[in-house]
Protein backbone atom coordinates (compact mmCIF):
# COMPACT_ATOMS: atom_id res chain seq x y z
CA UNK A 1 -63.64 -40.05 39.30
CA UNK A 2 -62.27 -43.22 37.36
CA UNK A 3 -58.94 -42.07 35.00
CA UNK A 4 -57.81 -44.54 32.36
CA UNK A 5 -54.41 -45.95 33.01
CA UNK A 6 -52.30 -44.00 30.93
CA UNK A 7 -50.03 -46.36 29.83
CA UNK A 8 -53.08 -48.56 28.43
CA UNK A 9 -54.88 -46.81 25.37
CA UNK A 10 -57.83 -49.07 25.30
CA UNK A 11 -59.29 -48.50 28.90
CA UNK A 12 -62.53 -47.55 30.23
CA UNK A 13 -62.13 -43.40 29.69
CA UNK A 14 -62.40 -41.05 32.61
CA UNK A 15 -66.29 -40.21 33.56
CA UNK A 16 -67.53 -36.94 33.22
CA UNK A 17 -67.17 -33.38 31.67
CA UNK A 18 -66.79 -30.62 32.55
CA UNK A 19 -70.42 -28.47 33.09
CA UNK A 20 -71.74 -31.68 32.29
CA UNK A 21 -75.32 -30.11 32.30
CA UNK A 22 -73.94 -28.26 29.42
CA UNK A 23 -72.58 -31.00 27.47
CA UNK A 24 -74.06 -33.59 25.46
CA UNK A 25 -72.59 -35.81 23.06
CA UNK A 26 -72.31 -38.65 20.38
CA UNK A 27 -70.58 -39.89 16.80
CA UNK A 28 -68.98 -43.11 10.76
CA UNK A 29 -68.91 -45.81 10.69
CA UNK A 30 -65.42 -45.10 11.46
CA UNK A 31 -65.25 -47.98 13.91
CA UNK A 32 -61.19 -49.32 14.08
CA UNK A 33 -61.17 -47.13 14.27
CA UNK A 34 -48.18 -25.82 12.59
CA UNK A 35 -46.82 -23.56 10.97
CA UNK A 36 -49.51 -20.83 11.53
CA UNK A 37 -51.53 -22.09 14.51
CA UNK A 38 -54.68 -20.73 13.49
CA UNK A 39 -54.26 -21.44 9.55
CA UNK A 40 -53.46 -19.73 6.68
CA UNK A 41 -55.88 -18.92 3.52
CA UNK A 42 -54.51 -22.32 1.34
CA UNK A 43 -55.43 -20.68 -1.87
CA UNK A 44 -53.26 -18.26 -1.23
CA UNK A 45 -50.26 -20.51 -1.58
CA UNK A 46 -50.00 -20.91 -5.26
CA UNK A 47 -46.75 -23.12 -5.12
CA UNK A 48 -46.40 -24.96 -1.55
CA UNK A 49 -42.96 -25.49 -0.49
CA UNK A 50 -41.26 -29.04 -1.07
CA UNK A 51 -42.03 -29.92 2.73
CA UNK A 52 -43.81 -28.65 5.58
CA UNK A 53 -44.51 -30.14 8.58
CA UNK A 54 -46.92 -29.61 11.61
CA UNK A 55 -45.91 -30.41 14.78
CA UNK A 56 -49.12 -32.71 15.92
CA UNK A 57 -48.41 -35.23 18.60
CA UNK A 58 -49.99 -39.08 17.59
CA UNK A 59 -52.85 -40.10 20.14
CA UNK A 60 -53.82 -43.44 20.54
CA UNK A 61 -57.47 -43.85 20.62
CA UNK A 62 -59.02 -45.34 23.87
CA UNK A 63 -61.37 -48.08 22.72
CA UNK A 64 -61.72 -49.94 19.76
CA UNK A 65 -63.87 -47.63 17.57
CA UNK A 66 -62.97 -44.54 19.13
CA UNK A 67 -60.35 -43.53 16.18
CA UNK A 68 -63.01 -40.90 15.37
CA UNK A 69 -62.28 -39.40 18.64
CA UNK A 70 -58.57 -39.75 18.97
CA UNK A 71 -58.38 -38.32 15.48
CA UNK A 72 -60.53 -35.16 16.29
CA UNK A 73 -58.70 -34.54 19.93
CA UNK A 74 -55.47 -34.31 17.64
CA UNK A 75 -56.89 -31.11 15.48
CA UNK A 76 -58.42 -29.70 18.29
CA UNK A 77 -55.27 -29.66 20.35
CA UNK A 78 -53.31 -27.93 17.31
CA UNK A 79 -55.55 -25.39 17.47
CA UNK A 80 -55.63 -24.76 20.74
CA UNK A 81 -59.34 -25.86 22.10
CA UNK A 82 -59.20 -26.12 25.74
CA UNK A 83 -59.63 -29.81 27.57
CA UNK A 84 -63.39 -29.78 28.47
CA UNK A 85 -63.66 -33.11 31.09
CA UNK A 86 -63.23 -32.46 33.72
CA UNK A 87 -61.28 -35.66 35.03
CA UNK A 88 -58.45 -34.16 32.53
CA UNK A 89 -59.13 -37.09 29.49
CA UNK A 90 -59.42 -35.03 26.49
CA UNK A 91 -60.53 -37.91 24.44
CA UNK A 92 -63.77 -38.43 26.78
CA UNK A 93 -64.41 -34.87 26.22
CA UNK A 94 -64.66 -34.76 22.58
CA UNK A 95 -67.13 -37.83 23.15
CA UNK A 96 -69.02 -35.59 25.16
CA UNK A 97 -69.42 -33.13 22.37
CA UNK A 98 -70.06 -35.54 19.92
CA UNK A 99 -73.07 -37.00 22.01
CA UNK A 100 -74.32 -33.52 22.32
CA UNK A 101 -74.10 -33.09 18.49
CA UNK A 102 -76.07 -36.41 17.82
CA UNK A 103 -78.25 -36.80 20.78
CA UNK A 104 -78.96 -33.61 22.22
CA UNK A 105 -79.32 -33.07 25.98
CA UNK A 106 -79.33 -34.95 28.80
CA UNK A 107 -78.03 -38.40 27.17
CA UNK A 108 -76.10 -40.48 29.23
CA UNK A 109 -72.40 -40.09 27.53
CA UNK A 110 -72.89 -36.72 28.78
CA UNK A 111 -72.11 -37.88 32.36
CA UNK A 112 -69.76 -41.18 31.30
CA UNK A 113 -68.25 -41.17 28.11
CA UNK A 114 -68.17 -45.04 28.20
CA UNK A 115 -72.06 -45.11 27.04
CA UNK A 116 -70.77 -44.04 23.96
CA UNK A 117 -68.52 -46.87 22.55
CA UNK A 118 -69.80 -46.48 19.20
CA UNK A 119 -68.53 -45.63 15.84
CA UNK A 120 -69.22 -42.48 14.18
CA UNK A 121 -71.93 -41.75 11.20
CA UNK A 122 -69.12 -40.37 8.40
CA UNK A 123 -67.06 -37.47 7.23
CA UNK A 124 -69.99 -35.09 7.74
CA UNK A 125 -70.18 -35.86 11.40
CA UNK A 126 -66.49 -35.21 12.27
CA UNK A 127 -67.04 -31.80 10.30
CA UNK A 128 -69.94 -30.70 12.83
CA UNK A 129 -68.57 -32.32 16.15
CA UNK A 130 -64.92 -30.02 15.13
CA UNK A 131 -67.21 -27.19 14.54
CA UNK A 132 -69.25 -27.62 17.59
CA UNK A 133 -66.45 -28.33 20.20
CA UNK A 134 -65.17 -24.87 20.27
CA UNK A 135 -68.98 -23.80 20.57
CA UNK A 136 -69.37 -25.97 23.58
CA UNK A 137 -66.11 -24.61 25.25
CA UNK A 138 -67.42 -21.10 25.52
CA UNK A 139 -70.73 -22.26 26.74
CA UNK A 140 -68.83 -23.66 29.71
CA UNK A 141 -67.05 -20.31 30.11
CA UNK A 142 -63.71 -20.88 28.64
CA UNK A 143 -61.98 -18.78 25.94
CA UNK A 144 -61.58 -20.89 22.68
CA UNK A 145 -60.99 -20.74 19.05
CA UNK A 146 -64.26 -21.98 17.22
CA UNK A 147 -63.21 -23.97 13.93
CA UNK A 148 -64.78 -24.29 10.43
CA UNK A 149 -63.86 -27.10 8.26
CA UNK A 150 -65.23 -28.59 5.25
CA UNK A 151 -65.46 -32.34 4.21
CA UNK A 152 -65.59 -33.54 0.99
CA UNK A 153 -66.05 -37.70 -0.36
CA UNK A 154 -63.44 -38.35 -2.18
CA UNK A 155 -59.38 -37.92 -1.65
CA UNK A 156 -57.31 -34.71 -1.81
CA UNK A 157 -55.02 -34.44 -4.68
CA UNK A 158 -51.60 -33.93 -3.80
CA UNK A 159 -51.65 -29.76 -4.03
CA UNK A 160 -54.56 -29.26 -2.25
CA UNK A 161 -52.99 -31.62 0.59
CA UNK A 162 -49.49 -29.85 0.48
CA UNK A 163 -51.38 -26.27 0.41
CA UNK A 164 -53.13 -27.14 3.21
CA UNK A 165 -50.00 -28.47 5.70
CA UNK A 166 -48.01 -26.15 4.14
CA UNK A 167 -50.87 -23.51 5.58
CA UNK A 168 -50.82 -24.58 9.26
CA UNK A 169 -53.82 -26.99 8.56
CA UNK A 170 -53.92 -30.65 9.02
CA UNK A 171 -55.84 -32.91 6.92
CA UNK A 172 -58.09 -35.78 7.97
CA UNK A 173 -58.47 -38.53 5.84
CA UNK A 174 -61.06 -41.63 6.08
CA UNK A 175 -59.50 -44.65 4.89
CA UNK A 176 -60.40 -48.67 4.65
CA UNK A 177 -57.74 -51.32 6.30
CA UNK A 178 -59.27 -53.53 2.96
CA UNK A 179 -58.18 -50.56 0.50
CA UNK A 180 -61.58 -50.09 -0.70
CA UNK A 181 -61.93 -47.10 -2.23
CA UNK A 182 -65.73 -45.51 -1.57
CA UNK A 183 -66.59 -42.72 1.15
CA UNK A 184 -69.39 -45.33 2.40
CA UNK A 185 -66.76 -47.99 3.04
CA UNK A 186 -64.23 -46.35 5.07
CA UNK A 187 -63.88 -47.80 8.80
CA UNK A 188 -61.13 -45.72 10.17
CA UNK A 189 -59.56 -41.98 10.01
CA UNK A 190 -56.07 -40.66 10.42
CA UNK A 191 -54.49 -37.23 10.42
CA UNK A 192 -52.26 -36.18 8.05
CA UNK A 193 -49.58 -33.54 9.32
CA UNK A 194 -46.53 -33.38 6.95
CA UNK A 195 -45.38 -34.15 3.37
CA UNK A 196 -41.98 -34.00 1.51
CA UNK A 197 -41.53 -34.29 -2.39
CA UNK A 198 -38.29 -35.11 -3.86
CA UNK A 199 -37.51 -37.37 -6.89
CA UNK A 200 -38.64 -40.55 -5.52
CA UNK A 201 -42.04 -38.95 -4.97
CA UNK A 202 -44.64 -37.21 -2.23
CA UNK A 203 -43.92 -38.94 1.28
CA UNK A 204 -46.52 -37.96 3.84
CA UNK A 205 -46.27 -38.39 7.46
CA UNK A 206 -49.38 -40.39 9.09
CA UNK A 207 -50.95 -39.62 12.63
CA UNK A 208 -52.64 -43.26 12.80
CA UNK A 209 -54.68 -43.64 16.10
CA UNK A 210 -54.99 -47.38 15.62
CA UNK A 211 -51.87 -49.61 18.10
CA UNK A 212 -51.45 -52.26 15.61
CA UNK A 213 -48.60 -53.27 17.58
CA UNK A 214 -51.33 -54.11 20.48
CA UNK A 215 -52.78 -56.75 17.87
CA UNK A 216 -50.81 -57.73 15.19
CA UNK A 217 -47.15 -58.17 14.26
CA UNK A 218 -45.43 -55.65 12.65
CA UNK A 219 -45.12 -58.26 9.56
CA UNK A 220 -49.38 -57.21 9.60
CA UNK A 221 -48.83 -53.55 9.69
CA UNK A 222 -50.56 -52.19 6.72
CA UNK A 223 -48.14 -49.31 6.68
CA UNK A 224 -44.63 -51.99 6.83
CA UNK A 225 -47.05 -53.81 4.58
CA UNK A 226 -47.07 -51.11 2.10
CA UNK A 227 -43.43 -49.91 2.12
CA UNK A 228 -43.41 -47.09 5.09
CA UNK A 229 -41.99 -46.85 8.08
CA UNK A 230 -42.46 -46.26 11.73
CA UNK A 231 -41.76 -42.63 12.94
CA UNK A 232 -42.69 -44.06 16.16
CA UNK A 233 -46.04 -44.56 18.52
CA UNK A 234 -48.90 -43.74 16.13
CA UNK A 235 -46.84 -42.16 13.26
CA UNK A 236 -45.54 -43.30 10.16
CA UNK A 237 -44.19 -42.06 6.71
CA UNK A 238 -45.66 -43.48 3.80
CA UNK A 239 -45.48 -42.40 -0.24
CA UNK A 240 -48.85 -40.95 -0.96
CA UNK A 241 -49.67 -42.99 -4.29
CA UNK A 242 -48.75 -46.27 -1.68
CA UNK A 243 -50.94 -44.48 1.09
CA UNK A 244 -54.00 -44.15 -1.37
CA UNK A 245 -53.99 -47.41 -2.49
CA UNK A 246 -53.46 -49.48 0.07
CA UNK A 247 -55.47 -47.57 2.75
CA UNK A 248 -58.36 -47.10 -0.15
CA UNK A 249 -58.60 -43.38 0.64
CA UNK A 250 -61.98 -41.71 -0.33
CA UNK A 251 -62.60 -38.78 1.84
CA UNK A 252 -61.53 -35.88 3.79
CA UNK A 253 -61.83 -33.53 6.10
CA UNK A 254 -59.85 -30.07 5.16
CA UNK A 255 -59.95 -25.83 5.30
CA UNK A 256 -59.65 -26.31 8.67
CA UNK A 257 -59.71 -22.75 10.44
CA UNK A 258 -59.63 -21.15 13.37
């Protein structure tokens, strides 16, 4: 069974699923695309702390319009959903899912995540394929958390995103690399998995799928670009009025529980 080479984030994905009679799969046009492991009741936490953080490793999405997926494989693994492909490529699992979700049965990226190279069909569709995958994992016999989440076209404000870290929830954000600021315009989605406030203002830490390094000097980063800084492979910190504006931000994905 072909395996990516795992030093190269933009090769062909492993084939294959696990149960792959059991899987089917499929997904915005999303194309360049904790503290309490299961989550905490946000509403409950009236006044968030001045910083939380979750402890989400970046992954770098395999092809060029698979941000979708990387994103999704990062809240999935945070909760605790199992790996369901069966060559050990999480990322080619959650395709699987998603092709189930969209296409039902029997479709090809059900057997080789490749045929699936595709760009997802918005906010909504992330929603269902995190909802489904934990679904799909006890269909194929393992023991897994099934998630709710709810998504929502337009940006977070800044309580509602520090409630929600500071709640053992990441939040997914769809942004534009052009900064334009409408749900129906956003081409990519990153994960949003810690904030700090102090008197120079709300600095979030970014989960960003995307290796710009792979394709652009880091004079062309769009986080450099904007004022924020590398945390390292996939990660950056960035002030969250600079984040919204640059990166157009105009709907999420949040009250994600487990």
């Amino acid at each position: 069974m072909h395996q990516p080479n795992p030093v190269d984030p933009l090769s062909a994905p492993a084939r294959g699923v696990r149960s792959a009679g059991a899987w089917r799969s499929g997904v915005l046009v999303f194309g360049l695309c904790g503290l309490l492991v299961g989550g905490c009741d946000s509403e409950a936490i009236e006044q968030p702390p001045d910083a939380a953080s979750l402890q989400i490793d970046p992954v770098l999405q395999q092809t060029e319009v698979w941000c979708w997926a990387a994103t999704v494989e990062m809240v999935l693994r945070h909760f605790g959903l199992p790996n369901l492909n069966e060559g050990g490529n999480y990322q080619c699992g959650v395709v699987a899912v998603y092709a189930l979700v969209r296409y039902g049965a029997g479709h090809p990226c059900t057997f080789d995540c490749r045929e699936c190279e595709e760009p997802i069909n918005g906010m909504p569709a992330i929603e269902a394929l995190v909802e489904q995958y934990g679904r799909e994992a006890r269909r194929a016999g393992l023991s897994s958390p099934i998630l709710s989440a709810a998504s929502v076209p337009r940006r977070l404000t800044a309580l509602e995103l520090m409630r929600e870290i500071a709640g053992g929830s990441p939040v997914v954000a769809a942004v534009s690399f052009d900064g334009t600021a409408f749900p129906e315009a956003n081409d990519h989605v990153v994960v949003l998995t810690a904030y700090s406030t102090s008197s120079d203002g709300t600095f979030l830490t970014v989960n960003d799928p995307y290796p710009y390094d792979r394709f652009a000097p880091a004079s062309e980063n769009p986080y450099i670009g904007a004022g924020g800084r590398s945390l390292g492979a996939g990660q950056y910190e960035i002030e969250l009025q600079a984040f919204a504006a640059r990166f157009g931000w105009a709907g999420s994905l949040y009250r994600i529980r487990g």
